[in-house]
Protein backbone atom coordinates (compact mmCIF):
# COMPACT_ATOMS: atom_id res chain seq x y z
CA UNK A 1 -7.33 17.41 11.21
CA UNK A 2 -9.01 15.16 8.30
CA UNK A 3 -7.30 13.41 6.05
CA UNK A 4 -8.20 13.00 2.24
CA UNK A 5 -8.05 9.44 0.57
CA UNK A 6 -4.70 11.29 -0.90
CA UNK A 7 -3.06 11.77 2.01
CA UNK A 8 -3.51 8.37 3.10
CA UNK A 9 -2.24 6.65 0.39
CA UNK A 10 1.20 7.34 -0.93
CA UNK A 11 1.90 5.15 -3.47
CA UNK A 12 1.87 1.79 -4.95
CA UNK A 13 4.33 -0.95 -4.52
CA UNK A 14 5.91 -2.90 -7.30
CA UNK A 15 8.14 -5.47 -7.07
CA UNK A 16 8.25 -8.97 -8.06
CA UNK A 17 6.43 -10.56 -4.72
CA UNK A 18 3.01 -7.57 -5.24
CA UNK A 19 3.05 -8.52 -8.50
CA UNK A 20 2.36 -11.69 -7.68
CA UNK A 21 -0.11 -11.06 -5.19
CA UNK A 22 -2.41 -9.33 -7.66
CA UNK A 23 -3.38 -12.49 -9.66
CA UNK A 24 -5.16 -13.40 -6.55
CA UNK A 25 -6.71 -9.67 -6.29
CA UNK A 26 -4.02 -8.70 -3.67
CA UNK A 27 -2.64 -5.01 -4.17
CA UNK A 28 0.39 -3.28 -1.87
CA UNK A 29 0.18 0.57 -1.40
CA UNK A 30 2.82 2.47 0.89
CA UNK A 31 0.58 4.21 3.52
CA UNK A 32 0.72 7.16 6.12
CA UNK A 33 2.42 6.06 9.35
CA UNK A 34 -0.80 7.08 11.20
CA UNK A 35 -3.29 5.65 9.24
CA UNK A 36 -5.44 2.54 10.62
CA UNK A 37 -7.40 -0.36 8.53
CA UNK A 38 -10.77 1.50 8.70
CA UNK A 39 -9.13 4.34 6.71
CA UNK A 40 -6.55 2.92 4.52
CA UNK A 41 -10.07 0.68 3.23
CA UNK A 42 -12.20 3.74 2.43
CA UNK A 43 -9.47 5.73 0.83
CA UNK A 44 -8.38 2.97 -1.36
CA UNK A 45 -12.51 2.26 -1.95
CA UNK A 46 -12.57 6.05 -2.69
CA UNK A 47 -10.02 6.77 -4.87
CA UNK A 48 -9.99 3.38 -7.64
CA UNK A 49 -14.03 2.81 -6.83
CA UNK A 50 -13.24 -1.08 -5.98
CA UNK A 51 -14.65 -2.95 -3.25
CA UNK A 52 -12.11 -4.40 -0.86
CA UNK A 53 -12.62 -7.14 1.59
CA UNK A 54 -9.36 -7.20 3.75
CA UNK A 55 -6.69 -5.02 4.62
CA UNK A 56 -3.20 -6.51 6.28
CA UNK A 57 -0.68 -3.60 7.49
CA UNK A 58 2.96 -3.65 8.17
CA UNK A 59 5.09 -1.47 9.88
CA UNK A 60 8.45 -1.59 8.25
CA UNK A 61 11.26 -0.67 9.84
CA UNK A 62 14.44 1.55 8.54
CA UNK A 63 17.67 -0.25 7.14
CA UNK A 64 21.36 0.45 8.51
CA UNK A 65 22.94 2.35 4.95
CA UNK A 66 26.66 3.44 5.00
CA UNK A 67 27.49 6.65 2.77
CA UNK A 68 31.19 5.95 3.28
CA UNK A 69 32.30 6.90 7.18
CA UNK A 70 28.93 8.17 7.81
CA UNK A 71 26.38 5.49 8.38
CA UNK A 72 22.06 6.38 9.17
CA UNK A 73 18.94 4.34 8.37
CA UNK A 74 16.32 5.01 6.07
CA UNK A 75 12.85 5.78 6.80
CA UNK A 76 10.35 3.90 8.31
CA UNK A 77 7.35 3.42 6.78
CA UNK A 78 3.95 1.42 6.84
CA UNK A 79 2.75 -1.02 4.03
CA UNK A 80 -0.66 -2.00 3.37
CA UNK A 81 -1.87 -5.33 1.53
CA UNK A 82 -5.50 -4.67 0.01
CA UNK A 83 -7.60 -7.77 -1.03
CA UNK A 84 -10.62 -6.72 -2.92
CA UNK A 85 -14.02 -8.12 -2.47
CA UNK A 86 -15.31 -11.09 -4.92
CA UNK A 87 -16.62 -10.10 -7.89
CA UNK A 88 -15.18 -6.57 -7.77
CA UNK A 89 -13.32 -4.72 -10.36
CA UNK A 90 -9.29 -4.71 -10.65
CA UNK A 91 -7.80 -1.54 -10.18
CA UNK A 92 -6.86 -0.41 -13.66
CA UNK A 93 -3.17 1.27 -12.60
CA UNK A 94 -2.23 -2.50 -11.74
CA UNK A 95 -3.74 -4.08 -15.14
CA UNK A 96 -0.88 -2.89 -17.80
CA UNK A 97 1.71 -4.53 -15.26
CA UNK A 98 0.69 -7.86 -14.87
């Protein structure tokens, strides 16, 4: 089965510490379980036409929640931390924010 840049990249992350992160060209996108570097690089390269050096991923694990007498986790789900390539463009979602 192939996978579109789409499907590998779910979303971005904002919070205080990837905001941050993107003064030194540093963004944080939530990411398919299954994807891998390689492909995590080209889709972001793909979809926002940057250049990106370095990718870091994280596997994050679920949290313990309690819903009264019922307690579950939530999901798990992967993080990625993209550092663009010198002299490449910013992404544009990420400029209004900072």
């Amino acid at each position: 089965m192939v996978k579109t840049a789409q499907d590998i990249i779910i979303k971005p992350i904002i919070t205080e510490a990837s905001m941050e992160d993107l003064r030194n060209g540093k963004y944080t996108f939530q990411v398919a379980k299954t994807a891998n570097k390689i492909e995590v690089k080209d889709a972001v390269e793909e979809i926002f036409g940057v250049k990106v050096a370095k990718v870091n991923t994280i596997h994050m694990r679920g949290r313990k929640r309690r819903m009264g007498k019922y307690e579950g986790t939530t999901p798990e789900w992967k993080k990625a931390i993209v550092t663009l390539a010198e002299g490449s463009k910013t992404i544009a979602f990420f400029d209004g924010l900072i």
